[in-house]
Protein backbone atom coordinates (compact mmCIF):
# COMPACT_ATOMS: atom_id res chain seq x y z
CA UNK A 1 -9.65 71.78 -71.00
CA UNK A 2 -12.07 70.89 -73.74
CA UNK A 3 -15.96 71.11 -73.12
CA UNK A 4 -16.62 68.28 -75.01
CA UNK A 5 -14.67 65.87 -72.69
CA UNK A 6 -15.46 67.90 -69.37
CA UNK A 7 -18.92 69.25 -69.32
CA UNK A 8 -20.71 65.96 -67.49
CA UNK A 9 -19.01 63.32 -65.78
CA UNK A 10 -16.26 62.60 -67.58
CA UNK A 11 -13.74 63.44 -65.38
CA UNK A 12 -15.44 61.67 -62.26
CA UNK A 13 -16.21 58.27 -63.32
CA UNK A 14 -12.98 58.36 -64.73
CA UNK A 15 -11.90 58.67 -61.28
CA UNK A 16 -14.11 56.19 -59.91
CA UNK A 17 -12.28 53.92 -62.26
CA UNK A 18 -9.01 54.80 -61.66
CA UNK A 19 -10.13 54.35 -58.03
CA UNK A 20 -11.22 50.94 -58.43
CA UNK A 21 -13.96 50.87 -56.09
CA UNK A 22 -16.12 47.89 -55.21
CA UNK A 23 -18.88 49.71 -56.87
CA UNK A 24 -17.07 49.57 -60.39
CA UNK A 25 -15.76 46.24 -59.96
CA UNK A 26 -19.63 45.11 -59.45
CA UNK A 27 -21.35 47.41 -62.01
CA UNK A 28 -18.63 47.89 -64.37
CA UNK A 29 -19.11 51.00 -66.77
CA UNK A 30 -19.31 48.95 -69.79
CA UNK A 31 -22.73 47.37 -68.95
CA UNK A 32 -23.85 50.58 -67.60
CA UNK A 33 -22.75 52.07 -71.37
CA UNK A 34 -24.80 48.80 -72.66
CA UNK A 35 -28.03 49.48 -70.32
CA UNK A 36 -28.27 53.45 -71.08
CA UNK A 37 -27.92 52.24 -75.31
CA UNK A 38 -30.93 49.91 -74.32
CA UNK A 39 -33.19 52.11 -72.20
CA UNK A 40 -32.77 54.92 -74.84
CA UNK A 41 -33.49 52.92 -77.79
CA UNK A 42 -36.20 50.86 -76.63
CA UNK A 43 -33.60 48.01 -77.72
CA UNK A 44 -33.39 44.30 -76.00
CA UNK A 45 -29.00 44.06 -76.15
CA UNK A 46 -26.41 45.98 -76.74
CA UNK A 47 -22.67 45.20 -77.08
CA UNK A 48 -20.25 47.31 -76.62
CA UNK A 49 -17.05 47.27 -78.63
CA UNK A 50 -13.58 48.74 -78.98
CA UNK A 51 -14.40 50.72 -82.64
CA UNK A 52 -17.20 50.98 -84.81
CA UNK A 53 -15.54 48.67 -87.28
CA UNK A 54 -15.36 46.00 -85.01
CA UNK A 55 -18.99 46.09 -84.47
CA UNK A 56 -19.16 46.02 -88.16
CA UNK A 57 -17.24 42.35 -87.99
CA UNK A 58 -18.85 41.04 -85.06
CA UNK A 59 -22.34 41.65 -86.42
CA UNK A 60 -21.43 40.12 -90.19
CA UNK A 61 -20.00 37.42 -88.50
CA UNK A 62 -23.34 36.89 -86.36
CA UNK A 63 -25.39 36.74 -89.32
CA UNK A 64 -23.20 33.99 -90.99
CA UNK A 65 -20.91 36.11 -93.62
CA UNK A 66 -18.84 33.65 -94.86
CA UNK A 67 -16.51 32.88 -97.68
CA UNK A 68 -17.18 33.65 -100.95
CA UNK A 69 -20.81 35.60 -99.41
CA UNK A 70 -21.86 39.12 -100.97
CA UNK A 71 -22.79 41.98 -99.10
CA UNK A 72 -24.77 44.75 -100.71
CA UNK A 73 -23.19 47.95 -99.18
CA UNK A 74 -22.73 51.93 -101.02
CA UNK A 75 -19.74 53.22 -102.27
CA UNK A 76 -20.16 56.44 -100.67
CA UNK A 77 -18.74 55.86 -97.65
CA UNK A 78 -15.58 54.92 -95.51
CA UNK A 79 -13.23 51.99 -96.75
CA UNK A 80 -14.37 49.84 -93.90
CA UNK A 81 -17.74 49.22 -95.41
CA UNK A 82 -15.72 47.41 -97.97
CA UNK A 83 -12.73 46.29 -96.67
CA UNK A 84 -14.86 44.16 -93.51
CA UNK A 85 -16.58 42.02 -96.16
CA UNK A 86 -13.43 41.19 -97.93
CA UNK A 87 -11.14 40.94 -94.69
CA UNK A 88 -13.68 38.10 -93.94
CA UNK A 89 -13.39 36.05 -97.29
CA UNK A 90 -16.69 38.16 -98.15
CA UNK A 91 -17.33 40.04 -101.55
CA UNK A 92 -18.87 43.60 -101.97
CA UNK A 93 -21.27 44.67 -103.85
CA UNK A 94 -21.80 47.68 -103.81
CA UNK A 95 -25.36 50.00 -105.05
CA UNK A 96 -26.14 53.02 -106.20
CA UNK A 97 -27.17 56.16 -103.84
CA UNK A 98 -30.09 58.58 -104.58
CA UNK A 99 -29.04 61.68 -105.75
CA UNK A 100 -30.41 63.94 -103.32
CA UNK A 101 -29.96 62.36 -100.08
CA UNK A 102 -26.83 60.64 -100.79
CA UNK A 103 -28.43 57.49 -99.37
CA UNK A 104 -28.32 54.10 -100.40
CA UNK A 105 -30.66 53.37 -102.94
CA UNK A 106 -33.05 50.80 -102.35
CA UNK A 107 -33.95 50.09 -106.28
CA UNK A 108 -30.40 49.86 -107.11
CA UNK A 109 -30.21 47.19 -103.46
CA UNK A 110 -32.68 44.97 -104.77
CA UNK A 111 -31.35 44.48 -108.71
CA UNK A 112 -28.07 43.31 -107.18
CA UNK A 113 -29.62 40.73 -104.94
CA UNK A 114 -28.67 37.40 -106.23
CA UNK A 115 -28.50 33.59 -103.86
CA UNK A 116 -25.29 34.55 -102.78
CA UNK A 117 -26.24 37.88 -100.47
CA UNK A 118 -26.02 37.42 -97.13
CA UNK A 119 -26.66 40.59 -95.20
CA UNK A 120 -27.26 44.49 -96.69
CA UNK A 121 -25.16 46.81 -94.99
CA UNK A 122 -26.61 50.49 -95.51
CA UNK A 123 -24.77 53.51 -94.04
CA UNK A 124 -26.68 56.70 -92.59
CA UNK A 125 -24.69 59.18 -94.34
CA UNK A 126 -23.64 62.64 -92.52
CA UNK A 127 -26.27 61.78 -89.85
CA UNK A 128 -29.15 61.44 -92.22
CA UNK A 129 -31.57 58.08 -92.05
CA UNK A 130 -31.42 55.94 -95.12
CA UNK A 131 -35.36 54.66 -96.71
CA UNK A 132 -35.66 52.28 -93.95
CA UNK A 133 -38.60 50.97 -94.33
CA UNK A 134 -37.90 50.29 -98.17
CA UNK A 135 -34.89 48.54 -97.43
CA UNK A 136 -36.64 47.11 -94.70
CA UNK A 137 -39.60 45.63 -97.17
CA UNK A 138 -36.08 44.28 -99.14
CA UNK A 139 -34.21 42.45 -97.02
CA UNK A 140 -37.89 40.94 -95.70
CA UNK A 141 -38.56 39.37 -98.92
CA UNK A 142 -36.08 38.22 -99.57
CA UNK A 143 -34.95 36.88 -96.30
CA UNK A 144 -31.36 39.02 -95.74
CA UNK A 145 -30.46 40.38 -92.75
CA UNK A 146 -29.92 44.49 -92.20
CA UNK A 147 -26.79 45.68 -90.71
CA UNK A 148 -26.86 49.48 -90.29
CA UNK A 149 -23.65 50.97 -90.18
CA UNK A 150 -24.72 54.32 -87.98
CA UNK A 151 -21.41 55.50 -86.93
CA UNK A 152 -22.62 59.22 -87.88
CA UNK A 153 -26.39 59.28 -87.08
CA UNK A 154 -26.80 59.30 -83.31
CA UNK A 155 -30.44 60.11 -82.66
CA UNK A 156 -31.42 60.52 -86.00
CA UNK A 157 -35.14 59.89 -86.75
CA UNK A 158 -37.25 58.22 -89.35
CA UNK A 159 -41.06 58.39 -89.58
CA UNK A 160 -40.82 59.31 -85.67
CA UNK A 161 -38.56 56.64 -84.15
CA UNK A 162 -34.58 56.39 -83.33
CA UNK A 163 -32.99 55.10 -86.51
CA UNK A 164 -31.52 51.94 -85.08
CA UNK A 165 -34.83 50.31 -84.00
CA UNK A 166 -35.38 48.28 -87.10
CA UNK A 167 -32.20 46.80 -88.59
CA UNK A 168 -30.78 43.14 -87.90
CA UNK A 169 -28.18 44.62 -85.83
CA UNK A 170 -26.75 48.38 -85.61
CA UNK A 171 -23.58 50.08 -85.15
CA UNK A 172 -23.26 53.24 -83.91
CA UNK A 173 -19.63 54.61 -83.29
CA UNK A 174 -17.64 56.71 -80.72
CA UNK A 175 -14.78 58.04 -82.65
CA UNK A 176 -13.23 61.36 -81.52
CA UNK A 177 -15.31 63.40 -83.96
CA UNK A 178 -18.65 61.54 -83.45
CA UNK A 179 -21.82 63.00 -81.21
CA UNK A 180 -20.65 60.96 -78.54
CA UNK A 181 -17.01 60.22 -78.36
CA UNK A 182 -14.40 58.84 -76.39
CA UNK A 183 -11.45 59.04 -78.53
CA UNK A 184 -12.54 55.19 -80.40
CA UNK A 185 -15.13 52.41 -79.61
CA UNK A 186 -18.73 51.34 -80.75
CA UNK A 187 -21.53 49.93 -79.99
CA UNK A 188 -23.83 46.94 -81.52
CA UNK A 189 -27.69 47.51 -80.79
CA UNK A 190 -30.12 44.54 -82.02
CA UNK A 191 -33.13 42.62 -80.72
CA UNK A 192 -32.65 39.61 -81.79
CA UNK A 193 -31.41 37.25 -78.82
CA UNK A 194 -29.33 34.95 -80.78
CA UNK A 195 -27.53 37.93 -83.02
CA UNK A 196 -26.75 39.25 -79.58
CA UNK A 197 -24.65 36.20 -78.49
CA UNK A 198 -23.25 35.51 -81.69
CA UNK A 199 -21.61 38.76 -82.10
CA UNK A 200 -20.49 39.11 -78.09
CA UNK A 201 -19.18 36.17 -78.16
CA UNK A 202 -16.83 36.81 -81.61
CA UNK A 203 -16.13 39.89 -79.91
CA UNK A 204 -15.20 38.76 -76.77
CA UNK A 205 -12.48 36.02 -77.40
CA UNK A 206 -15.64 32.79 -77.81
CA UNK A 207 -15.71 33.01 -73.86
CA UNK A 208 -18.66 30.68 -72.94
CA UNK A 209 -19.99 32.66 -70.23
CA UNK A 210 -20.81 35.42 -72.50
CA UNK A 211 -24.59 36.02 -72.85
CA UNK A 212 -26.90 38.07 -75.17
CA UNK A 213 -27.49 40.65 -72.58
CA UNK A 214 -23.91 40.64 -70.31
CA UNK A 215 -20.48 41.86 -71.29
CA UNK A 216 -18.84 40.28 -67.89
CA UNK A 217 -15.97 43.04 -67.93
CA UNK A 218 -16.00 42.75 -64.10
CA UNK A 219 -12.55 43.06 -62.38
CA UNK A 220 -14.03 39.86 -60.12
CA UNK A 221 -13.36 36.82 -61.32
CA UNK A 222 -15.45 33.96 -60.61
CA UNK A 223 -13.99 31.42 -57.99
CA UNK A 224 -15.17 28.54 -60.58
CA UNK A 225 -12.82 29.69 -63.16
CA UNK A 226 -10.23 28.96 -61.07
CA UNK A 227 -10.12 25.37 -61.52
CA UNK A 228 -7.46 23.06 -63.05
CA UNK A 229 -10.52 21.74 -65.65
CA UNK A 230 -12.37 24.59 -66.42
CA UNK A 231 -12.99 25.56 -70.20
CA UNK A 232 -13.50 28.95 -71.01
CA UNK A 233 -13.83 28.58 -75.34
CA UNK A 234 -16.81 27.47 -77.08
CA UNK A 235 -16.63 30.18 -79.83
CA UNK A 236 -14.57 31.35 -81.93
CA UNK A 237 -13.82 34.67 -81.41
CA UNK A 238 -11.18 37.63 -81.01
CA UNK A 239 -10.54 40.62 -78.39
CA UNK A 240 -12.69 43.66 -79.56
CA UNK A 241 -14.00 44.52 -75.92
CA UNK A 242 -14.06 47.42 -75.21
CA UNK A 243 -12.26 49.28 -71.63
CA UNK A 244 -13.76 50.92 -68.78
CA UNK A 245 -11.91 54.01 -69.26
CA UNK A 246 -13.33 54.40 -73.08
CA UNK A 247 -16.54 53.77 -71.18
CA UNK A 248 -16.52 55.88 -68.33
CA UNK A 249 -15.77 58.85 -71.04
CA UNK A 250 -18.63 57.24 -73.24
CA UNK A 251 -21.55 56.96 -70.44
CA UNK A 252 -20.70 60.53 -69.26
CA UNK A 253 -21.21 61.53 -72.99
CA UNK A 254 -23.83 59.32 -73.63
CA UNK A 255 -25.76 61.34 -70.49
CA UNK A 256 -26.04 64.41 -72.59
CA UNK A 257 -26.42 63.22 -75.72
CA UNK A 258 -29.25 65.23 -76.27
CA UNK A 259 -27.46 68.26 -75.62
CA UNK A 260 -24.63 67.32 -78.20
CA UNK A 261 -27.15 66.56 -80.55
CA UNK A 262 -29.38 69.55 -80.73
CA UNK A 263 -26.23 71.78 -80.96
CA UNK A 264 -25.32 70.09 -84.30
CA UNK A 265 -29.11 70.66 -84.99
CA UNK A 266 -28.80 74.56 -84.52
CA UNK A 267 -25.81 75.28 -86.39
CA UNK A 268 -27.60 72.97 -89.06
CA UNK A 269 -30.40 76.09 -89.08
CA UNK A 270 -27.74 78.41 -89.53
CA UNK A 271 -26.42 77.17 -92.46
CA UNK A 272 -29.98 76.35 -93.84
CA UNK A 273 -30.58 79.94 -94.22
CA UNK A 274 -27.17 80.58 -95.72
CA UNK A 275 -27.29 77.96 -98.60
CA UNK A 276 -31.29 79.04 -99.42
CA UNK A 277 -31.52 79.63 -102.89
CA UNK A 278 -27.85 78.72 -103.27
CA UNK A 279 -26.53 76.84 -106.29
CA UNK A 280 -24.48 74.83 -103.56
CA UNK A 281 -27.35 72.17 -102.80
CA UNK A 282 -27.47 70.97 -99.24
CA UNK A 283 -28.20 67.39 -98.71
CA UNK A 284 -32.32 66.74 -98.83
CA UNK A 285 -33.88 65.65 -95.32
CA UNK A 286 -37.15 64.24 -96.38
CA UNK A 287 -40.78 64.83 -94.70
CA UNK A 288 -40.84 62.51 -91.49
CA UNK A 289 -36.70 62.45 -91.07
CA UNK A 290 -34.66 64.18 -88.71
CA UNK A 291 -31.10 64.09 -89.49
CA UNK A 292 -28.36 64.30 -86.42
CA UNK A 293 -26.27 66.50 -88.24
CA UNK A 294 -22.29 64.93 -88.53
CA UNK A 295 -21.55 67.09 -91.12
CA UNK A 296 -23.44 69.58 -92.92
CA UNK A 297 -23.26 68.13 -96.27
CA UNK A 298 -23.60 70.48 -99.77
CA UNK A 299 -23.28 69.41 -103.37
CA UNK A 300 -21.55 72.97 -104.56
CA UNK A 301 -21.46 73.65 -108.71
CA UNK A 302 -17.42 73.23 -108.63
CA UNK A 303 -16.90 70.06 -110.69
CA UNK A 304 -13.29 70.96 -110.74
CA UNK A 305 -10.90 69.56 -108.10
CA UNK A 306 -8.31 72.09 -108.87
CA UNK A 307 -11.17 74.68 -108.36
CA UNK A 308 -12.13 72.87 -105.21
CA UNK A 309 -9.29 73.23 -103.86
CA UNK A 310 -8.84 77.29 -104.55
CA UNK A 311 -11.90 77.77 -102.35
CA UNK A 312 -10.95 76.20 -99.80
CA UNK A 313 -7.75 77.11 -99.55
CA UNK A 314 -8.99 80.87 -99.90
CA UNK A 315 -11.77 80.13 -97.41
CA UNK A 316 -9.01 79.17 -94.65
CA UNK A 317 -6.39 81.54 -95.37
CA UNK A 318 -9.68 84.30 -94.96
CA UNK A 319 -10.03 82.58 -91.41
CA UNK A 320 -12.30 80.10 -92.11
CA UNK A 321 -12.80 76.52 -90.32
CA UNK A 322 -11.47 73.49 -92.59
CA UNK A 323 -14.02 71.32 -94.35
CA UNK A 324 -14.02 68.48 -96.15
CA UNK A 325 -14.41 66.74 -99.31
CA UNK A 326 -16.46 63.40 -99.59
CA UNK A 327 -14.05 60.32 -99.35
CA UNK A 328 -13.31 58.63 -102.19
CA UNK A 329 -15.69 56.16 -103.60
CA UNK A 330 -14.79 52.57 -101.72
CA UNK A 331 -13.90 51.14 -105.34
CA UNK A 332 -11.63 53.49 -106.57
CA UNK A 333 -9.16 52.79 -103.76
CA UNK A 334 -5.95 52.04 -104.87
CA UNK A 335 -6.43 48.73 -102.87
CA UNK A 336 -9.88 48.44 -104.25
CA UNK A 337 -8.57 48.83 -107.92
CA UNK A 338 -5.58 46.13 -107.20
CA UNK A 339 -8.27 43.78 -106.51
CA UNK A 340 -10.42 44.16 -109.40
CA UNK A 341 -12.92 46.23 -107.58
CA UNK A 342 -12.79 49.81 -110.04
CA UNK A 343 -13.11 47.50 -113.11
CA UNK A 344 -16.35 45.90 -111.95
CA UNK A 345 -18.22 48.44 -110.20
CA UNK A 346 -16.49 51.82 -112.97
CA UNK A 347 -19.82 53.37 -114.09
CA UNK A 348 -22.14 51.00 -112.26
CA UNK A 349 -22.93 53.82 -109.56
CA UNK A 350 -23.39 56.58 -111.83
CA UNK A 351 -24.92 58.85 -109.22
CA UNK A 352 -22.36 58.16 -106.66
CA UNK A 353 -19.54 59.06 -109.51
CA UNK A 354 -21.40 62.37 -110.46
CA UNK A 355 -21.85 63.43 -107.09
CA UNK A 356 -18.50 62.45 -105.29
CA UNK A 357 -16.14 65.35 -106.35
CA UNK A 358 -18.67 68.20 -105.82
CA UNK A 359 -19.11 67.44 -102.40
CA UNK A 360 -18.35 69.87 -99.64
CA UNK A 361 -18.86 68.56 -95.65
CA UNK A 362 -18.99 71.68 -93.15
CA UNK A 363 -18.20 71.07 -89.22
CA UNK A 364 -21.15 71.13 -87.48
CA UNK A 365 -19.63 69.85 -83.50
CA UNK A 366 -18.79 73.69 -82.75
CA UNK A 367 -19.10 73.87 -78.78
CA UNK A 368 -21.16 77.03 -78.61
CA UNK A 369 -23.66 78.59 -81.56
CA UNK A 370 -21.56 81.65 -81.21
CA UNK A 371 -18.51 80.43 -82.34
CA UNK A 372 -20.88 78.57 -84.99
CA UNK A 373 -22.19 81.78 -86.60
CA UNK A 374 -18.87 83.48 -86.70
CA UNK A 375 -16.91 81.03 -88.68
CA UNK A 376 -20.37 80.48 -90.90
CA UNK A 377 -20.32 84.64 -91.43
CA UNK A 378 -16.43 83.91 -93.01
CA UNK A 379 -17.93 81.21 -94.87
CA UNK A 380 -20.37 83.14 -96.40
CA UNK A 381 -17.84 86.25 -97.01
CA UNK A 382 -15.92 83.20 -98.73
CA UNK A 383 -19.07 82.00 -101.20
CA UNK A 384 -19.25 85.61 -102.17
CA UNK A 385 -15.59 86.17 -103.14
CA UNK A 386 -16.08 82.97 -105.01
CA UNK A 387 -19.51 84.31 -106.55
CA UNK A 388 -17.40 87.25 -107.81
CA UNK A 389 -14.41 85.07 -108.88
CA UNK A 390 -16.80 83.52 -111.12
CA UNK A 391 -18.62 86.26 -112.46
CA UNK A 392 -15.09 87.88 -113.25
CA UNK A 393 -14.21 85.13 -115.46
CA UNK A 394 -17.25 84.97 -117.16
CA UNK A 395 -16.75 88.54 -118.37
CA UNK A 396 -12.62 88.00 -119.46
């Protein structure tokens, strides 16, 4: 069996579940999920969710995204980022990111800020904290609400507290390959009383009983719902709750989370000393951040993609763990360009273009530092193959 799924309680709170016991059906693991999120962020509510996209929804729709709205967002990131906004009658807009921590850039936020932005939606890229308090000072002035999309920064730091304490609303994520994962799910973390109900509510069906600080995923239904004239609907809403088996798996992670996230920190080291005075440029964590780590990002001198490609195929076939290129920019989708999206935003994000296919992501969730250093010693056999490769062709 896997470590990652086994090492804390996984396996017995799945049980208890299974089991059904009186003590589940009264303290369901859902709001125990919710109440750990709180007590470890210093956080007033926290909604849990069935994926980190659907917290993305449900907190838009909080804030009042609606038709024909902007949201100021990055390119460099997932499709969802995007594809929420415009799923919701919503328009993208998307900014620039800063060149050496492939961050959303705050001076390219605020020149695209015009009356019809409703919310900022920055993204913590491979774990490290965007310029919060810049984008902070932003969305202040001009009155927009912050949604952080988090999915990759669990316990990441800025200027000495969690990244996750000062947005609108936050969504971290529990996708298989995330810090702490359950296979899919998210959470929504906010203070703000009235976000809190806004967004549980959308997220769980517009039931009226809902509250800012209750998910009411008990198995034990109240006797006053069962009555010929009771009305359950004074929301809109649909069914992103999440289950108690997601969250069984979840709060068991969610235990050790330190753990998981200081491992990604050490094999982080490791590869700081192998890229030192590298040409392939690691991603810059600023004075006063701590990064969690998702990925160990590098911008490597291979503009090529058919060059790209030859290392890593070499790397593997030497042994090597796979790695990854940085997804394509949101607007260069094919659905993004057969909705005008490539024509508007082509050359607009100049960074974010020059930066994009030069990108190389290393794992960083190894389960021990051993097996960490020996796939990073076949990495580094594989930069100096490609060191000679190159030195080769200079001379032919």
């Amino acid at each position: 069996m896997d470590s990652k799924w086994t090492s804390g309680n996984e396996m017995r709170y799945l049980k208890e579940v299974i089991e059904n016991s009186e003590e589940t059906k009264s303290n369901p693991f859902v709001d125990r999920l919710e109440n750990a999120f709180c007590k470890k962020y210093g956080v007033k509510y926290a909604i849990a969710v069935n994926s980190g996209t659907s917290g993305l929804h449900s907190a838009l729709e909080a804030v009042g995204v609606k038709q024909d709205d902007e949201v100021i967002t990055t390119s460099f990131t997932v499709l969802v980022d995007g594809s929420t906004p415009l799923i919701m009658g919503a328009k993208p807009v998307f900014a620039d990111i800063d060149y050496n921590t492939h961050n959303i850039d705050p001076k390219s936020v605020e020149k695209l800020i015009t009356k019809k932005t409703k919310a900022i939606m920055p993204v913590s890229i491979h774990g490290l904290p965007y310029d919060i308090d810049e984008l902070r000072k932003i969305g202040d002035n001009y009155n927009i609400p912050i949604i952080e999309d988090n999915a990759q920064a669990m316990l990441a730091e800025y200027k000495g507290r969690f990244v996750g304490k000062d947005a609108d609303m936050t969504m971290f994520s529990f996708e298989r390959t995330k810090h702490v994962a359950s296979g899919e799910g998210g959470i929504l973390i906010t203070n703000n009383e009235d976000l809190a109900i806004k967004a549980r509510k959308f997220a769980g069906m517009g039931f009226k009983n809902l509250t800012a600080d209750k998910s009411k995923n008990s198995a034990t239904i109240p006797l006053e719902f069962q009555n010929p004239e009771f009305k359950r609907n004074d929301a809109l809403g649909l069914n992103y709750r999440y289950n108690e088996f997601s969250a069984a798996v979840t709060l068991a992670q969610f235990e050790r989370v330190e753990e998981l996230t200081k491992i990604r920190r050490d094999v982080a080291k490791i590869y700081n000393k192998l890229f030192v005075d590298s040409e392939f440029l690691p991603q810059t964590i600023p004075n006063e951040y701590v990064s969690s780590y998702f990925t160990y990002a590098v911008k490597t001198p291979i503009k090529d993609s058919d060059e790209w490609k030859r290392f890593h195929d070499s790397h593997i076939r030497n042994g090597g763990d796979d790695f990854y290129a940085a997804m394509a920019l949101v607007y260069t989708e094919p659905i993004m360009k057969q909705l005008g999206y490539y024509d508007r935003f082509r050359g607009k994000c100049p960074t974010a273009e020059s930066i994009q296919p030069c990108i190389m992501q290393f794992k960083t969730n190894y389960r021990t530092i051993e097996q960490a250093e020996e796939k990073i010693a076949i990495l580094k056999e594989s930069l100096d193959n490609h060191q000679v490769r190159i030195k080769n062709q200079i001379r032919s």
